[in-house]
PDB file of N, CA and C in Angstrom:
ATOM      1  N   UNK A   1      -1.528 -14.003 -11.295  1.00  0.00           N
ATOM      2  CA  UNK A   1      -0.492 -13.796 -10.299  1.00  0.00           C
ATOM      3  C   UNK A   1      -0.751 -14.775  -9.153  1.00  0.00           C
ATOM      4  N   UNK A   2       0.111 -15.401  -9.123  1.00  0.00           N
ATOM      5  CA  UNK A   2      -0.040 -16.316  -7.925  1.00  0.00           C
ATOM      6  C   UNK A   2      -0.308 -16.232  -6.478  1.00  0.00           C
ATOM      7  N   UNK A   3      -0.374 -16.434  -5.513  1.00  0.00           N
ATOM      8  CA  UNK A   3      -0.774 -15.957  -3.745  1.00  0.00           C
ATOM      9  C   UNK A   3       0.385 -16.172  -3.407  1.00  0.00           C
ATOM     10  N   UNK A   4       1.156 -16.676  -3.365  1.00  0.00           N
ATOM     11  CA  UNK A   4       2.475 -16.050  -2.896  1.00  0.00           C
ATOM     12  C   UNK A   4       3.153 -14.981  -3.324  1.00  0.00           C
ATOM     13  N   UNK A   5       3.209 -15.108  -4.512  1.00  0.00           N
ATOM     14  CA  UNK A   5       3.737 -13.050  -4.803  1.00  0.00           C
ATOM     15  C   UNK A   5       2.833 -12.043  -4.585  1.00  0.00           C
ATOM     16  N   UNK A   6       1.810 -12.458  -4.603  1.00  0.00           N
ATOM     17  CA  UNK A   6       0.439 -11.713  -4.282  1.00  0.00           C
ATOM     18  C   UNK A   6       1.140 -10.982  -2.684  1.00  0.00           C
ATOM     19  N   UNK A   7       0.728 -12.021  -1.752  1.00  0.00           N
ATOM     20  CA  UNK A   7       1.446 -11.573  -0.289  1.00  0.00           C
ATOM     21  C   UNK A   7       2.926 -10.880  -0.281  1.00  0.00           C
ATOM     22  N   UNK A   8       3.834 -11.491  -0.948  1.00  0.00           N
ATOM     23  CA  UNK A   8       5.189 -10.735  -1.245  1.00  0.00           C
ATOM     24  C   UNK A   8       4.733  -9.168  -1.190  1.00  0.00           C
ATOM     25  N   UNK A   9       4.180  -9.115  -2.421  1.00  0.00           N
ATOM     26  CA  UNK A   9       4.034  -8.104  -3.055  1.00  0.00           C
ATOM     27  C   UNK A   9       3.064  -6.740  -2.272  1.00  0.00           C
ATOM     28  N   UNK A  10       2.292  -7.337  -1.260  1.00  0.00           N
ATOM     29  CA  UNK A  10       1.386  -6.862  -0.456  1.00  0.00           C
ATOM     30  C   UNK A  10       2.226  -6.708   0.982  1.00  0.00           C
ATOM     31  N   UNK A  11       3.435  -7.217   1.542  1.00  0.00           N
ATOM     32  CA  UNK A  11       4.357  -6.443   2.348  1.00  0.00           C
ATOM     33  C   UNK A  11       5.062  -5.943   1.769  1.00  0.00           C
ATOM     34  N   UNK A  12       5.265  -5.368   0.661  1.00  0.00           N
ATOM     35  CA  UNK A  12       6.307  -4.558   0.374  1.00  0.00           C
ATOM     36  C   UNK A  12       5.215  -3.614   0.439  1.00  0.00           C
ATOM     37  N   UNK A  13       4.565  -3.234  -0.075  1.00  0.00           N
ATOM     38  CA  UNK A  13       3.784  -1.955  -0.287  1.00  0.00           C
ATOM     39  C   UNK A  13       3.187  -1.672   1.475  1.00  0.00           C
ATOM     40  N   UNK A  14       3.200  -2.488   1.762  1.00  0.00           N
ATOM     41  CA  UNK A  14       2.330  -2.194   3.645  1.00  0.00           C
ATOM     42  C   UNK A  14       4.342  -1.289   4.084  1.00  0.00           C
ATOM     43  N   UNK A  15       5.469  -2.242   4.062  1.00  0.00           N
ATOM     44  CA  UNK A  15       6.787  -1.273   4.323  1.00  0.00           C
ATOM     45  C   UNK A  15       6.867  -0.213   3.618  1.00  0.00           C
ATOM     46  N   UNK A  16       6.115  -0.243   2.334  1.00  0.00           N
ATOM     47  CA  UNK A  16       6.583   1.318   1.944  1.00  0.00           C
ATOM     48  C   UNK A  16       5.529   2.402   2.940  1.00  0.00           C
ATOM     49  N   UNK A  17       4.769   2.503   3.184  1.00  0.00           N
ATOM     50  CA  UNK A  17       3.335   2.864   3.797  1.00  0.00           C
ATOM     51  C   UNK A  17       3.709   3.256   5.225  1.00  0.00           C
ATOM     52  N   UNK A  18       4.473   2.005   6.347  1.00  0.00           N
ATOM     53  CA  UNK A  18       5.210   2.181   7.494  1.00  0.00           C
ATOM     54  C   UNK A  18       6.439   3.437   7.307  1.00  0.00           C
ATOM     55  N   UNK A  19       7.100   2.847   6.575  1.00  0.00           N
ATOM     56  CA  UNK A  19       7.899   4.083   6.103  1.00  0.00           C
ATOM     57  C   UNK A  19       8.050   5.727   6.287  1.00  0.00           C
ATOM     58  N   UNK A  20       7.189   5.431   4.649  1.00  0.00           N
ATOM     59  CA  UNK A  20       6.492   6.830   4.634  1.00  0.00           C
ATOM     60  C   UNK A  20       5.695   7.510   6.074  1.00  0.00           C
ATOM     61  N   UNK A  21       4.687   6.938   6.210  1.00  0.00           N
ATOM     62  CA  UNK A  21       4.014   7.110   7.567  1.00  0.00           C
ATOM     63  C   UNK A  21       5.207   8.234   8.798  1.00  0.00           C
ATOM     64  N   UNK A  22       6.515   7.192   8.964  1.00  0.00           N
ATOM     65  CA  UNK A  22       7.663   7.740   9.793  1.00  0.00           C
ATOM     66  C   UNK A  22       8.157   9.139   9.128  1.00  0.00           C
ATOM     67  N   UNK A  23       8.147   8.845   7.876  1.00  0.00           N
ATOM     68  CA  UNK A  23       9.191  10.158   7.376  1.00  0.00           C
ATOM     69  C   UNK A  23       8.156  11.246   7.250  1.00  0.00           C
ATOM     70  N   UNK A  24       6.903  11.299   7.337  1.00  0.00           N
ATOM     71  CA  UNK A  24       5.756  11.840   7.478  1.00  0.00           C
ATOM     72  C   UNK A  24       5.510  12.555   8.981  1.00  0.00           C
ATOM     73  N   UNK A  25       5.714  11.859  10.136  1.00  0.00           N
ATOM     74  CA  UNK A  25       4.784  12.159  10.756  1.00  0.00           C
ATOM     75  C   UNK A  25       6.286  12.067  11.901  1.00  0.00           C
ATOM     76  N   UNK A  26       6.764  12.236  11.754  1.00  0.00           N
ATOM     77  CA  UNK A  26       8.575  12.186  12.618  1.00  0.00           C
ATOM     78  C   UNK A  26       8.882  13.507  13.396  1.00  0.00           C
ATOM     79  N   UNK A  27       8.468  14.742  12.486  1.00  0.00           N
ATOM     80  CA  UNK A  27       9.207  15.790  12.991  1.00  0.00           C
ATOM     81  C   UNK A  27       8.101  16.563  13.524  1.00  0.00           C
ATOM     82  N   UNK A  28       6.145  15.628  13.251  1.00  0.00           N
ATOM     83  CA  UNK A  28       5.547  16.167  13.755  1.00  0.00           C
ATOM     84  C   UNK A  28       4.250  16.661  13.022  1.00  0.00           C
ATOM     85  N   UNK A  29       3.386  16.930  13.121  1.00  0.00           N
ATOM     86  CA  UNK A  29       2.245  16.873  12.020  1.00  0.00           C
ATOM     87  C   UNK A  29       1.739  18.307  11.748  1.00  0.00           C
ATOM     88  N   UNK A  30       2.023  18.544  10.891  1.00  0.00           N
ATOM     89  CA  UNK A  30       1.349  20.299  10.400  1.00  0.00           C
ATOM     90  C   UNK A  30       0.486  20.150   9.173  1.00  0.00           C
ATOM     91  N   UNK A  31      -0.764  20.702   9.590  1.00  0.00           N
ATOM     92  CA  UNK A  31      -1.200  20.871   8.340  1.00  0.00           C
ATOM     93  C   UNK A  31      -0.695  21.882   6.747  1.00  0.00           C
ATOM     94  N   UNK A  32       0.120  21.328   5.883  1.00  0.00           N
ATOM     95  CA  UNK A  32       0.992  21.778   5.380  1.00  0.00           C
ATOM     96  C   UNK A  32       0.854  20.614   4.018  1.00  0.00           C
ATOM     97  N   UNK A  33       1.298  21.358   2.953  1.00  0.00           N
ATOM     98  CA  UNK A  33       1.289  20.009   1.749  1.00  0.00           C
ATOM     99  C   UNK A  33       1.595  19.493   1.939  1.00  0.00           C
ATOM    100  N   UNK A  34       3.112  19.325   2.376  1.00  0.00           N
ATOM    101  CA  UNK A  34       3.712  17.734   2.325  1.00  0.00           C
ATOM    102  C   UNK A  34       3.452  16.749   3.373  1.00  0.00           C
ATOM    103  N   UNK A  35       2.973  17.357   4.391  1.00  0.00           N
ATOM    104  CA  UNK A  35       2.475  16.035   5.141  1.00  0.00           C
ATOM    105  C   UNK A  35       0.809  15.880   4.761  1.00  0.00           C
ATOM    106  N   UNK A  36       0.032  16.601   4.529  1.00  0.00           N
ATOM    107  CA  UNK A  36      -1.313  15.511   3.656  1.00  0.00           C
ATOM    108  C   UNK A  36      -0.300  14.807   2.441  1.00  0.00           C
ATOM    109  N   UNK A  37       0.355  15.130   1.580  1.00  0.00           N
ATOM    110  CA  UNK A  37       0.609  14.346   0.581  1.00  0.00           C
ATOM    111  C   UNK A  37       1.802  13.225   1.003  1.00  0.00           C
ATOM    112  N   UNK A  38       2.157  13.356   2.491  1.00  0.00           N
ATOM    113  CA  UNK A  38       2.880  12.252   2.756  1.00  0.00           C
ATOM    114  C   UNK A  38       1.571  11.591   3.243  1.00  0.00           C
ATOM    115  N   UNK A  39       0.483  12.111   3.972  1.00  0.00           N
ATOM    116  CA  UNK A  39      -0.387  10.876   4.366  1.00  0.00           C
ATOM    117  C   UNK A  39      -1.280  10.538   2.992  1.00  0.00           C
ATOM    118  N   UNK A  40      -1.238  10.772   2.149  1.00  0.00           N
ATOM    119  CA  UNK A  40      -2.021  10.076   0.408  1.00  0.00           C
ATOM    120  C   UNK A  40      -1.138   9.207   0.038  1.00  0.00           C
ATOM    121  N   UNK A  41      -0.057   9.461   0.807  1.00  0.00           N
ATOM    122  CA  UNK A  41       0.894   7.942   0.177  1.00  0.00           C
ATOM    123  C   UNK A  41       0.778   6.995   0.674  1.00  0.00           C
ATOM    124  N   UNK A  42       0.688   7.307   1.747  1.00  0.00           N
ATOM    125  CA  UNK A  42       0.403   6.218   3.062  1.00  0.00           C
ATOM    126  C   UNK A  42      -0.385   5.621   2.882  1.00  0.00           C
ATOM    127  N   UNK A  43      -1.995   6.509   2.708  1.00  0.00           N
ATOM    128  CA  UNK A  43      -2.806   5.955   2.375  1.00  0.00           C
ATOM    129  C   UNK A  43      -3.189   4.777   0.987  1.00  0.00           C
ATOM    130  N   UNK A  44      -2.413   5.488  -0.163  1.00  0.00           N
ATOM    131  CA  UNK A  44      -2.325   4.687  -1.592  1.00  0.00           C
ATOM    132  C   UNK A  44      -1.455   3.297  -1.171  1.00  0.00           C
ATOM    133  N   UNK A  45      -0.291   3.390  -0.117  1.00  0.00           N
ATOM    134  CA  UNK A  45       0.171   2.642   0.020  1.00  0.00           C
ATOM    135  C   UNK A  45      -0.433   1.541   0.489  1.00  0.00           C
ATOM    136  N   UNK A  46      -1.195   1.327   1.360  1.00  0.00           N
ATOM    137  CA  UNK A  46      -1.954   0.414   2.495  1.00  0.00           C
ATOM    138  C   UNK A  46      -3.167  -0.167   1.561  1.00  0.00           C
ATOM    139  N   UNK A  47      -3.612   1.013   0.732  1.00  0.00           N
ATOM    140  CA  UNK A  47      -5.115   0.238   0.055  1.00  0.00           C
ATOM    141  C   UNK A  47      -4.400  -0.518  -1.154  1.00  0.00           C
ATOM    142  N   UNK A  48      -2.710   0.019  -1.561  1.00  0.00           N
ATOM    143  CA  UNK A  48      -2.851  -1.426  -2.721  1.00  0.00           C
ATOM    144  C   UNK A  48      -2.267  -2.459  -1.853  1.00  0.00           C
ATOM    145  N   UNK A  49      -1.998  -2.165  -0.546  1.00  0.00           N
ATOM    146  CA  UNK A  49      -1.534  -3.619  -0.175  1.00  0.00           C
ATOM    147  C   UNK A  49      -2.607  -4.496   0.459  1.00  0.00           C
ATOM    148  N   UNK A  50      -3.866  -4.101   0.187  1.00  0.00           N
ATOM    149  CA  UNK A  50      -5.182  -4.713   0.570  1.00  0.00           C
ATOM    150  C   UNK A  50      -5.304  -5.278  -0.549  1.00  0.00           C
ATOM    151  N   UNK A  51      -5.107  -4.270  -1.829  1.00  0.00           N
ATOM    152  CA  UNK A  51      -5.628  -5.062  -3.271  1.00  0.00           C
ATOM    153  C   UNK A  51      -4.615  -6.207  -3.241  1.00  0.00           C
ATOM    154  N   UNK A  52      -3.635  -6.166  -3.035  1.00  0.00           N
ATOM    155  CA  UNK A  52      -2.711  -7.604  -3.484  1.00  0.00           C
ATOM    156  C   UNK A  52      -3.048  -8.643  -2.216  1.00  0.00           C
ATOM    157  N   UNK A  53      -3.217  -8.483  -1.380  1.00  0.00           N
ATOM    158  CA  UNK A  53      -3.589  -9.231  -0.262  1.00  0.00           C
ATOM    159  C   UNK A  53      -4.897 -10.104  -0.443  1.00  0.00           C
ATOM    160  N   UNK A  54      -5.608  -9.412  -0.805  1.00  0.00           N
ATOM    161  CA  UNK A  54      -6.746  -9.609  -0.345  1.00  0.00           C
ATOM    162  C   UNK A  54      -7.989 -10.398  -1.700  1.00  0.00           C
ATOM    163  N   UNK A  55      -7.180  -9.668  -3.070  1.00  0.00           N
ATOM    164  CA  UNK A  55      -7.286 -10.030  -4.478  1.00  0.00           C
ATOM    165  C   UNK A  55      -9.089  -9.934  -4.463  1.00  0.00           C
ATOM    166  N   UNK A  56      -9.584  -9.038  -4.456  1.00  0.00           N
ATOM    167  CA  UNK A  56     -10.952  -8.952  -4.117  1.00  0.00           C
ATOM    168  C   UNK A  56     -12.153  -9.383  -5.648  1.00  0.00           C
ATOM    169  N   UNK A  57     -12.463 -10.115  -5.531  1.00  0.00           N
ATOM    170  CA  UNK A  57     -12.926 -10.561  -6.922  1.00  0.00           C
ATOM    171  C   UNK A  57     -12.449 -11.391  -7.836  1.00  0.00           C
ATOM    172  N   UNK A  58     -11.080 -11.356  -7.650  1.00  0.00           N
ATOM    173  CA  UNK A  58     -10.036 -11.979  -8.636  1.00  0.00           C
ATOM    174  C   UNK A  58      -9.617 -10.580  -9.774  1.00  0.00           C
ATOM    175  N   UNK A  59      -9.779  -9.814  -8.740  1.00  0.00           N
ATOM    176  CA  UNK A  59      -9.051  -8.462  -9.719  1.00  0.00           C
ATOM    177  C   UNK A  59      -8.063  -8.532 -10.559  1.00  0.00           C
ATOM    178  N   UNK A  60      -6.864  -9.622  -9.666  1.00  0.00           N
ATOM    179  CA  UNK A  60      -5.364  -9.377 -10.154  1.00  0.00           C
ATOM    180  C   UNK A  60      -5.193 -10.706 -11.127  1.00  0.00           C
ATOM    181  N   UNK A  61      -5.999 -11.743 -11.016  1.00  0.00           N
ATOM    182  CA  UNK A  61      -5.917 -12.595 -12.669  1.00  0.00           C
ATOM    183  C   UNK A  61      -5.730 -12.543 -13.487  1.00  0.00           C
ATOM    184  N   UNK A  62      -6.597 -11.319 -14.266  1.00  0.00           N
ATOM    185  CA  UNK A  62      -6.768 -10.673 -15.265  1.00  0.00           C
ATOM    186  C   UNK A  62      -7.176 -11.971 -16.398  1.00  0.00           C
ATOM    187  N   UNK A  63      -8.337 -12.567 -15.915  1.00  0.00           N
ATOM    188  CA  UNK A  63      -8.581 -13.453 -16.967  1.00  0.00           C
ATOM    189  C   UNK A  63      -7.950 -14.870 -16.961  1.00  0.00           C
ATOM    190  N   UNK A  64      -7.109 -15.064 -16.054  1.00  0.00           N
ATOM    191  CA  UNK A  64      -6.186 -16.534 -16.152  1.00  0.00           C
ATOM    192  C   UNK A  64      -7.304 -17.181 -15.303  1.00  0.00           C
ATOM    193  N   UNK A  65      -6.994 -19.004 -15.586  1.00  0.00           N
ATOM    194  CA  UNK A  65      -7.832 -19.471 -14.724  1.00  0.00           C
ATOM    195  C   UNK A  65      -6.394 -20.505 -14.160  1.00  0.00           C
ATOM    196  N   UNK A  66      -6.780 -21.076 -12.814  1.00  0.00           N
ATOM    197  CA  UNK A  66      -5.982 -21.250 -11.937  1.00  0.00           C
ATOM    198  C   UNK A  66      -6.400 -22.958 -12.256  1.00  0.00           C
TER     199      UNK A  66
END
């Protein structure tokens, strides 16, 4: 995967994350399922947009050489 879709691909997932985050935390924070499981999205959201960002190892290659 190339570093430019890499980054593409790593703000879309950081906007889904902002998002969520809002529709999460908007009307106010209760400890209650759906807002921990709106903040696990948030959270899933942000750490894969580190993995595509950040490509730690050459995780996202999968074997290609550049």
């Amino acid at each position: 995967m190339d570093e430019q879709r890499r980054r593409r691909v790593a703000v879309i997932w950081t906007g889904f994350a902002l998002v969520m985050a809002y529709v999460t935390l908007s009307d106010g924070f209760a400890v209650g399922v759906s807002d921990l499981l709106g903040l696990v999205a948030v959270a899933l959201g942000l750490g894969l947009a580190y993995l595509y960002y950040a490509n730690p190892g050459g995780m996202l290659d999968f074997g290609e050489t550049e």
